[in-house]
Protein backbone atom coordinates (compact mmCIF):
# COMPACT_ATOMS: atom_id res chain seq x y z
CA UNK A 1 22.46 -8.20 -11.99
CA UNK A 2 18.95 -6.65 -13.15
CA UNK A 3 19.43 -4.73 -15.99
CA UNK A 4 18.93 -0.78 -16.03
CA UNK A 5 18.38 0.19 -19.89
CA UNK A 6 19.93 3.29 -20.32
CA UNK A 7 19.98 4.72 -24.29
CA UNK A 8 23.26 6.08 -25.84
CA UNK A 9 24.42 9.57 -23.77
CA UNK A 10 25.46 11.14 -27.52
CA UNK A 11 21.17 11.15 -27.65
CA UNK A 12 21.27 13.24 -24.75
CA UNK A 13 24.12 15.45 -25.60
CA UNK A 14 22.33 16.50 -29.13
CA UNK A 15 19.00 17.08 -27.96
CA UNK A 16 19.87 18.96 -24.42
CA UNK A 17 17.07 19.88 -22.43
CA UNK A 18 16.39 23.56 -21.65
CA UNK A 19 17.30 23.57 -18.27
CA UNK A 20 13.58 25.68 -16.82
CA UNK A 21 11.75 22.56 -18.07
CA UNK A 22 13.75 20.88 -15.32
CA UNK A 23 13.65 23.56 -12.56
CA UNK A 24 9.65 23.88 -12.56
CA UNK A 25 9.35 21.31 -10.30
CA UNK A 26 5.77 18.98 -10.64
CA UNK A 27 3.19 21.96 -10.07
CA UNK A 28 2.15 21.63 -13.67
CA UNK A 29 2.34 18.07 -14.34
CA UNK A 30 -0.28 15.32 -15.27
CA UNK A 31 -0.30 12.34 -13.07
CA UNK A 32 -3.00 9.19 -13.49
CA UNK A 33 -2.82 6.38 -10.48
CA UNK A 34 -5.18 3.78 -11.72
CA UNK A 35 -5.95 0.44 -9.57
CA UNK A 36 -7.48 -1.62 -11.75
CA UNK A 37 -8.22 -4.74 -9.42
CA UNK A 38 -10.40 -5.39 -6.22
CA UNK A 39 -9.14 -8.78 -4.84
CA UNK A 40 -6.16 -10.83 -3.78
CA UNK A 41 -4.57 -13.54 -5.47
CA UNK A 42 -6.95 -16.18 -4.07
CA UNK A 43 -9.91 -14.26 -5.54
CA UNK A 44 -11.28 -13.09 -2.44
CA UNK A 45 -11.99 -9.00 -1.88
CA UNK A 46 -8.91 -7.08 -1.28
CA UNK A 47 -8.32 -3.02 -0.78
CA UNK A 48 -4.56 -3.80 -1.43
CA UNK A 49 -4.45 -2.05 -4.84
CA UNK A 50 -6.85 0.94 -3.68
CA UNK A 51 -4.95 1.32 -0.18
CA UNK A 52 -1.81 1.88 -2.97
CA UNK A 53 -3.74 3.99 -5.18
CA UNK A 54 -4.93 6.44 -2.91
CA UNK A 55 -1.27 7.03 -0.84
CA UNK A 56 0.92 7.19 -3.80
CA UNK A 57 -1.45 9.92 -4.79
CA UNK A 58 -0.67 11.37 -1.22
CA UNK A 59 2.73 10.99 -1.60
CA UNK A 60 3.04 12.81 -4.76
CA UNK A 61 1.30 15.44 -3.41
CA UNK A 62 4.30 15.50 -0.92
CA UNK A 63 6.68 16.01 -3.67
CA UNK A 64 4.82 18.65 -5.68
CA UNK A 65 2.39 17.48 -7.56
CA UNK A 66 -0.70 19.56 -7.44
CA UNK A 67 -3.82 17.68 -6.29
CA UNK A 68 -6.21 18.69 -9.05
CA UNK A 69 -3.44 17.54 -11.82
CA UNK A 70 -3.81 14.01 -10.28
CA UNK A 71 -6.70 11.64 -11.52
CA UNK A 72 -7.14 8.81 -9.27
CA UNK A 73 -9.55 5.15 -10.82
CA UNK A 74 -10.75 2.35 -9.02
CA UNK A 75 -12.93 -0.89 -9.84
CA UNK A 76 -15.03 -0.04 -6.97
CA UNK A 77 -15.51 4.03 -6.71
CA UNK A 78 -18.52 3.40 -5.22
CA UNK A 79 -16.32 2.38 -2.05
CA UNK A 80 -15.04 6.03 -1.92
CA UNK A 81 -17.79 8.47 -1.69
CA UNK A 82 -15.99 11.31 0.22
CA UNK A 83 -13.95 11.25 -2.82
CA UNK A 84 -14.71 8.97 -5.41
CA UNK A 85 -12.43 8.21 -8.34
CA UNK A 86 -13.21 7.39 -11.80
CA UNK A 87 -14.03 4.01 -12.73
CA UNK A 88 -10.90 2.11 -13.76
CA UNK A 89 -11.81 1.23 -17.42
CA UNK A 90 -8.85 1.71 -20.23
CA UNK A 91 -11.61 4.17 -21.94
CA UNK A 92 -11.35 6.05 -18.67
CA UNK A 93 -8.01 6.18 -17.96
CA UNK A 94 -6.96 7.42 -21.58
CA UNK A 95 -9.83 10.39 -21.89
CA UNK A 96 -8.93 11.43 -17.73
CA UNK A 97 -4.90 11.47 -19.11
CA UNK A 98 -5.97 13.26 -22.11
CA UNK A 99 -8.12 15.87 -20.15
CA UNK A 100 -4.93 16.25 -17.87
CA UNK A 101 -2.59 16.46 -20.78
CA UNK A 102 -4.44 19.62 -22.08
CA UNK A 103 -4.80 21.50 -19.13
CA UNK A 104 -0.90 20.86 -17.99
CA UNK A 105 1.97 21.64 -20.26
CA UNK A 106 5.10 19.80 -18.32
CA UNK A 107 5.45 15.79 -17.83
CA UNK A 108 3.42 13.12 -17.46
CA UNK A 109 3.17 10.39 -14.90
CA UNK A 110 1.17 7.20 -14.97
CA UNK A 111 0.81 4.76 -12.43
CA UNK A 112 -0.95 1.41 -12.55
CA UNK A 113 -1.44 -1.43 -10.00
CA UNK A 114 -3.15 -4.61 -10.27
CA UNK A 115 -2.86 -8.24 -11.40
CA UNK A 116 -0.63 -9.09 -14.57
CA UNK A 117 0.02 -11.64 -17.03
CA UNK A 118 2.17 -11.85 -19.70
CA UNK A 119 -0.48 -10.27 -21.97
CA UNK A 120 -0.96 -7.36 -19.67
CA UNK A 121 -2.08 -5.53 -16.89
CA UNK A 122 -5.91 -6.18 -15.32
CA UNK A 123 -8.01 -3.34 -15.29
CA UNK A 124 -11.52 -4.18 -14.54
CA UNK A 125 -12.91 -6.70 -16.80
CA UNK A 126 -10.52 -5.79 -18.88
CA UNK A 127 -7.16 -6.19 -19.57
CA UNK A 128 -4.55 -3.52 -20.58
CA UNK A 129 -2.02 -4.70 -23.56
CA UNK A 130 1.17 -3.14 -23.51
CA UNK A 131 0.53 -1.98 -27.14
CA UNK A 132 -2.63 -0.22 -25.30
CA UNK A 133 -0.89 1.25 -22.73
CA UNK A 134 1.49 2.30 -25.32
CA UNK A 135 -0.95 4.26 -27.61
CA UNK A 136 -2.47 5.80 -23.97
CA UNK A 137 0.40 7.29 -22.83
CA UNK A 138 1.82 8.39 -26.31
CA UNK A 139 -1.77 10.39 -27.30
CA UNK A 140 -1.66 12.10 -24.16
CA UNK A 141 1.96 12.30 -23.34
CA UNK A 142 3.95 12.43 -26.49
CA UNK A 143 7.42 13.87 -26.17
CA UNK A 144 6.87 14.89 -22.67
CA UNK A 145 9.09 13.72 -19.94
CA UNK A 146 7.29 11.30 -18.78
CA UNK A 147 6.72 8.51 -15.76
CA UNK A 148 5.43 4.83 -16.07
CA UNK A 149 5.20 2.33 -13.15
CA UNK A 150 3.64 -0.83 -13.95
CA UNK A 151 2.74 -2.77 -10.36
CA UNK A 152 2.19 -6.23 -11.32
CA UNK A 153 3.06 -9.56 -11.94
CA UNK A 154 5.06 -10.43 -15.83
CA UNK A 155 5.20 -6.25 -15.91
CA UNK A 156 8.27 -5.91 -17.72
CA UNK A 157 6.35 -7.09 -20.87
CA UNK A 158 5.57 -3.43 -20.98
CA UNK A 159 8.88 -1.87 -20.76
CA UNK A 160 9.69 -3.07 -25.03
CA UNK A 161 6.59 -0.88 -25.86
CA UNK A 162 6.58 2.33 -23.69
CA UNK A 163 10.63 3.00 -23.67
CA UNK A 164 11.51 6.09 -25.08
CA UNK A 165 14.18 8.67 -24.78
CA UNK A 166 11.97 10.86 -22.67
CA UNK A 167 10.93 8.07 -20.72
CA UNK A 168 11.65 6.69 -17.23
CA UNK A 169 9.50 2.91 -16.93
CA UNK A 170 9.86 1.08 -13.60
CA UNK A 171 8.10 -2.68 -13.27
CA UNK A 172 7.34 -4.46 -10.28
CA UNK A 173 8.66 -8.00 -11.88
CA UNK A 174 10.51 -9.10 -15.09
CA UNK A 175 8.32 -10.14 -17.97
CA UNK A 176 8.81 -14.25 -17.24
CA UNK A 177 8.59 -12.94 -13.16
CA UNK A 178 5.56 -12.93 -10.37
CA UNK A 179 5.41 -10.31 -8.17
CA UNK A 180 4.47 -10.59 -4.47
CA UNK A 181 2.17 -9.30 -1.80
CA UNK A 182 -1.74 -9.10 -2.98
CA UNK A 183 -3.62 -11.05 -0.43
CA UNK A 184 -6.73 -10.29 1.07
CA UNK A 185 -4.93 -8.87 4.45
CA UNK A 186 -1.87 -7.28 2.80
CA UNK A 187 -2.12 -3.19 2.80
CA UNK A 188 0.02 -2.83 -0.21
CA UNK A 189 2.18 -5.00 -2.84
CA UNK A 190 5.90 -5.84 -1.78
CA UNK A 191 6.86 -3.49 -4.59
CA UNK A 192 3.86 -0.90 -3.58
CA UNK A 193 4.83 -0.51 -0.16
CA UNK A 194 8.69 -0.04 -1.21
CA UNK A 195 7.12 2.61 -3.63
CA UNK A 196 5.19 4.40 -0.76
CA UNK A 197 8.12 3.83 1.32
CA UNK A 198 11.24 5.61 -0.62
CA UNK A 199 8.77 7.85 -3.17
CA UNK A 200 9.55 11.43 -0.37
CA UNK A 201 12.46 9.63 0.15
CA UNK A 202 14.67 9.70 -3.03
CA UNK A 203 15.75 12.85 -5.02
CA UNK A 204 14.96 11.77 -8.19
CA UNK A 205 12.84 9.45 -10.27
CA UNK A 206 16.14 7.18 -11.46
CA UNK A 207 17.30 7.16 -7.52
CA UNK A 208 13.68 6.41 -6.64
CA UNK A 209 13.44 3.23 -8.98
CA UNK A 210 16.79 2.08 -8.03
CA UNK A 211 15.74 2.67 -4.28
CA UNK A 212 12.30 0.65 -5.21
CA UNK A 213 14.62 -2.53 -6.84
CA UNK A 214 16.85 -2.78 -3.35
CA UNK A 215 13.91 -2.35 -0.88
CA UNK A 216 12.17 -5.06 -3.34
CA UNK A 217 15.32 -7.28 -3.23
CA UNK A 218 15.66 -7.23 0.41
CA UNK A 219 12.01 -7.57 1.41
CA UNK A 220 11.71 -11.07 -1.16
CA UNK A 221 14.94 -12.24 0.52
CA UNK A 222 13.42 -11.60 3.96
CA UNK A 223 10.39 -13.74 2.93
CA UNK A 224 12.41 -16.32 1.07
CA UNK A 225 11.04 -15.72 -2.14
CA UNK A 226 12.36 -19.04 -4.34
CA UNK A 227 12.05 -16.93 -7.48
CA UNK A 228 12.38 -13.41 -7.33
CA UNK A 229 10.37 -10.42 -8.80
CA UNK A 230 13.17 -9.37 -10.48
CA UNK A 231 11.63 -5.51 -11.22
CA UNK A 232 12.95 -3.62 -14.29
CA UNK A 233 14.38 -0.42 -14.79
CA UNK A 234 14.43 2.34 -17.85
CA UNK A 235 16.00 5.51 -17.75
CA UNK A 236 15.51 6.97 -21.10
CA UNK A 237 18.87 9.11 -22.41
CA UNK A 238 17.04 12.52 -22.45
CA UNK A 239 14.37 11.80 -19.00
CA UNK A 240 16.91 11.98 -16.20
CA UNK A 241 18.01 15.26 -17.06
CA UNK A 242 14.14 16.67 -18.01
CA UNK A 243 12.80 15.39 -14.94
CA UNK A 244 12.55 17.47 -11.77
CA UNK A 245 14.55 16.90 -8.10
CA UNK A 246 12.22 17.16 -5.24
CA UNK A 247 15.21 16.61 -2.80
């Protein structure tokens, strides 16, 4: 069974969340969607991780999120002139969050998509530690509720750094785990397109990532997968109940 981390409920119960941070929906929330790859597996050019960045944007448009509180990066902006993103550096990404972060006072969501290893996530010619991603999101985000997803291979390396109890982390693989999908004619990940599939979908962020594991499960079982993603779940005690319903 893959594990859902969920922290003690007495956490919750002592540090209750007013309930109007809850009901003001995502209107006033920071959101950064960051692919930080341009090719597939094999090395050859691939818009799989831009095709993801720019609908998940879309999508969380759908659910509330206001379009000028969402900061989209790519390797390749010059690709996108009728509306370019930022360049997908981790200097980039942690000055656009912080900008966001001071012009929004609810939660935070960060969304990344690219290669992985067991080191980290690729962003350019770079590659993103967890302890990086770590010191990104807590400068910006800090107490927050907040909103990782980590799209790529040996992911859950990340989930050990960012948990928190106002946290909710969801992983496309386990840390030991490939995920699947990133050739050059794919339009999206396995996990990305369960992501753009069930993101209007779901209620709730903890629905949504449990919704993201099954469509992930059933899609590698589909395809045969010998060794599955296995994508990770964290619902931190105090996030599920600070965290907005958009259904």
């Amino acid at each position: 069974m893959r594990p859902v981390y969920l922290l003690a409920a007495i956490l919750a119960a002592s540090c209750p969340v007013p309930p109007a941070l809850a009901a003001n929906g995502f209107s006033d929330w920071a959101a950064v969607i960051v692919a930080g790859d341009s090719h597939a597996h094999s090395g050859a050019p691939s818009e799989v991780f831009d095709n993801a960045r720019r609908d998940i944007a879309s999508e969380l448009v759908s659910i509330g999120f206001a379009p000028s509180n969402i900061m989209q990066f790519s390797v390749q902006p010059e690709h996108y002139p009728g509306a370019p993103p930022r360049t997908s550096t981790p200097q980039h990404v942690s000055g656009g969050l912080w900008d966001l972060s001071n012009r929004t006072s609810a939660g935070c969501l960060a969304y990344f998509t690219s290669h992985g290893s067991p080191d980290g996530i690729v962003m350019g010619d770079a590659e993103l530690s967890p302890g990086q991603m770590a010191r990104i999101v807590g400068n910006s985000c800090g107490a927050r509720p907040t909103v990782v997803v980590v799209s790529a291979c040996y992911s859950g390396v990340f989930v050990p750094a960012l948990q928190a109890p106002n946290r909710i982390i969801l992983t496309a693989a386990a840390s030991d785990r490939s995920s699947f999908g990133c050739g050059e004619t794919d339009r999206y990940t396995y996990f990305d397109t369960c992501v753009v599939q069930w993101l209007t979908r779901a209620g709730d962020f903890p629905d949504f990532g449990k919704d993201v594991i099954a469509c992930v499960d059933a899609r590698e079982k589909t395809e045969k997968v010998d060794l599955p993603s296995n994508p990770q779940l964290f619902v931190g005690a105090l996030a599920a109940n600070a965290l907005p319903r958009w259904r």
